[in-house]
Protein backbone atom coordinates (compact mmCIF):
# COMPACT_ATOMS: atom_id res chain seq x y z
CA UNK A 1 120.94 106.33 124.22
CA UNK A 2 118.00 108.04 125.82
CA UNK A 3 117.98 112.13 125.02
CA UNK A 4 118.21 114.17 127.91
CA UNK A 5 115.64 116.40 126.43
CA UNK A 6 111.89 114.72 125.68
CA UNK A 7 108.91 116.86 124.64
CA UNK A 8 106.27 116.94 126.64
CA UNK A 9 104.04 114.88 124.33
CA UNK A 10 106.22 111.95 124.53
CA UNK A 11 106.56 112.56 128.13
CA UNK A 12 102.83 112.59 128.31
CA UNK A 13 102.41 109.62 126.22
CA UNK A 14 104.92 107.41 128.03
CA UNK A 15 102.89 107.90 131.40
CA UNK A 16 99.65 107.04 129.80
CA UNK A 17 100.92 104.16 128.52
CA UNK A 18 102.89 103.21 131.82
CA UNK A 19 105.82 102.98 129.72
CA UNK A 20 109.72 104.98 129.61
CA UNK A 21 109.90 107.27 126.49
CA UNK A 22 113.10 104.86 125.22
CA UNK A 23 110.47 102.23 124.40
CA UNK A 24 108.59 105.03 122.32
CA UNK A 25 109.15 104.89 118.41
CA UNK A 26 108.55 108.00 116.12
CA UNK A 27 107.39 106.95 112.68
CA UNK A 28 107.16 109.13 109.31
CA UNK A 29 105.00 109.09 106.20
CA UNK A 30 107.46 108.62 103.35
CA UNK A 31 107.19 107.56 99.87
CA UNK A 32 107.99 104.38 100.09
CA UNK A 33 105.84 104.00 103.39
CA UNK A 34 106.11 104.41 107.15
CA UNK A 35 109.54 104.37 107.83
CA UNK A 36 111.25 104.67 111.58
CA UNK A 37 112.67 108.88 112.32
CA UNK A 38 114.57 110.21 115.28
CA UNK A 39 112.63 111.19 118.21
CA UNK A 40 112.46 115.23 118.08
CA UNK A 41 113.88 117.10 120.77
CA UNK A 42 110.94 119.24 120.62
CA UNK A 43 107.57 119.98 119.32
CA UNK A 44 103.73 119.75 120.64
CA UNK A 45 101.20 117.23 120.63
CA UNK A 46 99.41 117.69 116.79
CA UNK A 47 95.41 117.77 118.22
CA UNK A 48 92.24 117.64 116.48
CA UNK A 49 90.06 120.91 116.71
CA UNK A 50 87.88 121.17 119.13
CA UNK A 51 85.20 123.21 116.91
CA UNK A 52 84.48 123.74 113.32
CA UNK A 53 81.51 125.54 111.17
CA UNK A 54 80.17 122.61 109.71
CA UNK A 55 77.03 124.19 108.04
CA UNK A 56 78.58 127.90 106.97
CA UNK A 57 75.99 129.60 109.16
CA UNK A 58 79.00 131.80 110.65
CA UNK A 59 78.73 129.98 113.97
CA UNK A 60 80.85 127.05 115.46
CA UNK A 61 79.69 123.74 115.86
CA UNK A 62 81.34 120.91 118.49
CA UNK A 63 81.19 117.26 119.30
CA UNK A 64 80.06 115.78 122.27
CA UNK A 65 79.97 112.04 123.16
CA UNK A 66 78.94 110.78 126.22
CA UNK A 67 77.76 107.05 126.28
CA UNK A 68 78.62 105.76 123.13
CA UNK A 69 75.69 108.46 121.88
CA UNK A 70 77.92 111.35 119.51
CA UNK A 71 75.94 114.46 119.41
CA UNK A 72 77.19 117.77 117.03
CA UNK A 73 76.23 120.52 119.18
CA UNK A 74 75.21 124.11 117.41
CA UNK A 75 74.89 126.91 119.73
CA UNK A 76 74.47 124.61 122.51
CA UNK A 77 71.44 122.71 121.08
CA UNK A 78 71.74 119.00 119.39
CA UNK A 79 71.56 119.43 115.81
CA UNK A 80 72.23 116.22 115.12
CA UNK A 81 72.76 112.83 117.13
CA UNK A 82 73.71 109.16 116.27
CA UNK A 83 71.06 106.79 115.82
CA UNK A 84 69.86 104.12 118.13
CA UNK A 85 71.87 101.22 117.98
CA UNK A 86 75.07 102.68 117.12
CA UNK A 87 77.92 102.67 120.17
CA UNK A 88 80.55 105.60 118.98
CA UNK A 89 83.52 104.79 120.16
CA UNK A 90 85.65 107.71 118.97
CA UNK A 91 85.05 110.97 116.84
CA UNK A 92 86.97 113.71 115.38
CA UNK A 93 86.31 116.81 113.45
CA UNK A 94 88.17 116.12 110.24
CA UNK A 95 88.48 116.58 106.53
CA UNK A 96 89.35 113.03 105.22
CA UNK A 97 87.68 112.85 102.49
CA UNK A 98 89.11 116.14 100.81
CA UNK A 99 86.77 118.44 100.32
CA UNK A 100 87.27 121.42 102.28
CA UNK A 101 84.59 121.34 104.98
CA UNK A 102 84.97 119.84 107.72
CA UNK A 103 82.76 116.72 109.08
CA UNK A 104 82.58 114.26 112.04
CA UNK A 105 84.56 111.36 111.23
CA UNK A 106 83.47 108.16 113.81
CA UNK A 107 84.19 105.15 114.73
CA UNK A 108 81.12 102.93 114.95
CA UNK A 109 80.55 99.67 116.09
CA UNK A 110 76.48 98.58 114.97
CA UNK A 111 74.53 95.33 114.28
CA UNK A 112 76.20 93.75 111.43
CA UNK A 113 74.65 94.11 107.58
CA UNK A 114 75.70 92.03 104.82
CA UNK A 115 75.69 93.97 101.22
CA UNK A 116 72.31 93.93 99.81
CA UNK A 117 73.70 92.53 96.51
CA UNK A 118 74.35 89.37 98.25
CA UNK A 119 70.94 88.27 97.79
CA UNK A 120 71.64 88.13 94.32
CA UNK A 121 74.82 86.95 93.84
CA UNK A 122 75.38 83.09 93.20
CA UNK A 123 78.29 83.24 95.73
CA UNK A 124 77.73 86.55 97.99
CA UNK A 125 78.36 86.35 101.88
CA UNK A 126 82.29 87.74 101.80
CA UNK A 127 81.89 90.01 104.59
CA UNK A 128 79.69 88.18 106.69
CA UNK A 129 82.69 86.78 108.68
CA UNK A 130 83.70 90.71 109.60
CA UNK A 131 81.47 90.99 112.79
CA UNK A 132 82.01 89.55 116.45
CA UNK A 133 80.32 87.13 118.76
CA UNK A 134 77.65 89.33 119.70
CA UNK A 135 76.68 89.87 115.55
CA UNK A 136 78.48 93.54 115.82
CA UNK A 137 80.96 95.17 113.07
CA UNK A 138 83.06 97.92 113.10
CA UNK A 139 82.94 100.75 110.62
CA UNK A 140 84.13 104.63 109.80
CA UNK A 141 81.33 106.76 109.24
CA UNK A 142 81.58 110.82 108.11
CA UNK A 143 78.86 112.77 109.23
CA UNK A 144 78.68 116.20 107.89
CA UNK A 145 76.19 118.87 106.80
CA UNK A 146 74.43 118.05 103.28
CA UNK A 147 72.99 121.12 102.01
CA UNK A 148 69.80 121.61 104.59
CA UNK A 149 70.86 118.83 107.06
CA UNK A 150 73.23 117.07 108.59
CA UNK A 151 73.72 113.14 106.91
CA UNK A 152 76.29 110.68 106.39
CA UNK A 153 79.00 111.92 103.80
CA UNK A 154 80.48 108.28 103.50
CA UNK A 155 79.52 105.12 105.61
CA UNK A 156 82.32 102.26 104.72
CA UNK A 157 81.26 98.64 104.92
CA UNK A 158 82.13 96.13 107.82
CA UNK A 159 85.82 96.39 108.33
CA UNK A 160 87.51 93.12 107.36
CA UNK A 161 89.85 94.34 110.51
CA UNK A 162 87.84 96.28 113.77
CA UNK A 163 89.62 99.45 114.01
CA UNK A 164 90.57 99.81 118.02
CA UNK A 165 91.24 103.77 117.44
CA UNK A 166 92.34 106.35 114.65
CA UNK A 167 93.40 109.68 114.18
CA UNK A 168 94.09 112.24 111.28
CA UNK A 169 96.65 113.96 109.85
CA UNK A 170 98.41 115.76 106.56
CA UNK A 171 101.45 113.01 107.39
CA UNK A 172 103.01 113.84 103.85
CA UNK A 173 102.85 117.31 103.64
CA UNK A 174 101.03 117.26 100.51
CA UNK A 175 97.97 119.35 102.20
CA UNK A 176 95.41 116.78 102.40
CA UNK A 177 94.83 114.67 105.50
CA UNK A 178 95.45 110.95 106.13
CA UNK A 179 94.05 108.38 108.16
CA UNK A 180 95.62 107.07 110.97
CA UNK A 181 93.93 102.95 112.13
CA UNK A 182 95.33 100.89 115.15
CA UNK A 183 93.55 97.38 113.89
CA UNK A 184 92.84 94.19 115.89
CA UNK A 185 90.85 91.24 115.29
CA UNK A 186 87.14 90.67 116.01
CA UNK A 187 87.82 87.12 117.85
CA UNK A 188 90.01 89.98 120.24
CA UNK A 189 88.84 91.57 122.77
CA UNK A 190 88.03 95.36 122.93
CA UNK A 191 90.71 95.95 124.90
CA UNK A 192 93.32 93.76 123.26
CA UNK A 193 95.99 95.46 121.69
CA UNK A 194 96.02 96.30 118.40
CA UNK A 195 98.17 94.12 116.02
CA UNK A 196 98.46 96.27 113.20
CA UNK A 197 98.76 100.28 112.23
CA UNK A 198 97.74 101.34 108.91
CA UNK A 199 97.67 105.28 107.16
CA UNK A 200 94.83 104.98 104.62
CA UNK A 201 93.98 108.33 102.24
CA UNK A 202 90.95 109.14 100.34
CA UNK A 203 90.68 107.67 96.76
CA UNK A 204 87.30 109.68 95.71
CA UNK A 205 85.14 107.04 96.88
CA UNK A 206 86.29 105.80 100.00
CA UNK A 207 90.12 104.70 101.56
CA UNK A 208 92.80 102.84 100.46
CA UNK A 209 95.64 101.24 102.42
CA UNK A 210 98.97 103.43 101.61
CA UNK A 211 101.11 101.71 104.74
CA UNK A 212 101.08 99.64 106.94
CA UNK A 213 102.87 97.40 109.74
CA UNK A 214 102.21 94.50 112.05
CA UNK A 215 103.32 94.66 115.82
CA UNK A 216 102.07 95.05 119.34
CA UNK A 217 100.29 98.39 119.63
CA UNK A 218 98.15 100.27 122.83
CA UNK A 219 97.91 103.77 121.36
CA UNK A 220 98.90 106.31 119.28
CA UNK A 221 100.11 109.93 119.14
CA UNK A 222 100.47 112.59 116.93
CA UNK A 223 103.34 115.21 117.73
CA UNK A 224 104.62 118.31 115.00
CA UNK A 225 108.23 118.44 114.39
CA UNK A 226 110.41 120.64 112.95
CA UNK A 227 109.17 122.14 109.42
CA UNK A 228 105.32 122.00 110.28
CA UNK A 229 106.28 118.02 109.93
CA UNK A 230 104.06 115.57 111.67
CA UNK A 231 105.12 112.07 113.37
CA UNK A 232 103.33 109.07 114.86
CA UNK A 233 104.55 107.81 118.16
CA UNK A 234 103.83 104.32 119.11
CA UNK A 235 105.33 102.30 121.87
């Protein structure tokens, strides 16, 4: 039975996605997995900031991507900007991998590299399949300030899966934030819908898979429920 009260953000969700909020599903972070919860009869869209102090110099710093081109902004000038070659598809201030300062976390698609060991390895070449026709892979990338400048924190390899969007969140409660993946295929394209969403966390040296299900999905939201509690909301 559809609730006569919907929140805005599913309201705002269903018309993006030219959809009715009854076909909307809200999904938890339990310990056994993602699991299906009732759709809350309240609560406000759960949004990434829109500013951080990435260097500790007292003063904010913002993202700005225009073009595929991500550039962090610091008092209005570029103090740093993707390289050449790189086509950002998405970025987020974030703190994924658990350190207390914020960084840029982005999704990248750039000419495919295999893993330099390859060259020695008697039977190397397992990722070289994780690219599309035009010789392209998709990756995750945190950019954040190292010190005197601003670097990559973590660069993951060629996803084995092309990640069509993300998002973060502290799904669990436990303080630390998760990361949120709508995954397609490379043979797909770009704007195929994703066939899988997966909530990876931070191990210490990069992510590992913690849930995950197959299905038909355009997008993803982000909405806080009662308790300070945070859902996804898929279609």
């Amino acid at each position: 039975m559809l609730r006569k009260f919907i929140p805005l953000a599913v309201l705002a969700l269903g018309m993006l996605l030219q959809t009715s909020p009854a076909s909307l599903h809200a999904l938890s972070l339990e310990p056994a997995g993602l699991a299906r919860a009732a759709l809350p009869a309240g609560g406000l869209p759960a949004t990434p900031p829109a500013q951080a102090d990435f260097d500790r110099d007292g003063l904010p710093e913002r993202l700005a991507l225009v073009g595929g081109r991500l550039t962090i902004l610091s008092n209005g000038t570029s103090a740093w900007q993707s390289p050449e070659g790189w086509t950002v598809v998405q970025a987020q201030i974030t703190d994924l991998n658990r350190d207390g300062r914020p960084e840029a976390a982005l999704l990248v698609w750039r000419p495919f590299r295999s893993w330099p060991v390859d060259q020695w390895l008697p039977h190397g070449g397992r990722i070289d399949s994780f690219r599309d026709k035009s010789g392209n892979s998709c990756h995750i990338i945190l950019i954040g300030w190292r010190s005197r400048a601003y670097g990559e924190l973590w660069a993951g390899s060629a996803l084995a899966d092309p990640v069509r969007s993300f998002a973060a969140a502290d799904l669990n409660g436990d303080g630390s934030q998760e990361l949120l993946t709508l995954e397609g295929r490379y043979a797909d394209a770009k704007s195929a819908a994703a066939r899988a969403l997966k909530v990876w966390e931070w191990n210490g040296f990069g992510f590992s898979v913690v849930s995950g299900i197959e299905g038909t999905f355009h997008a993803l939201a982000l909405i806080q429920a009662d308790a300070g509690r945070i859902l996804v909301l898929v279609p």
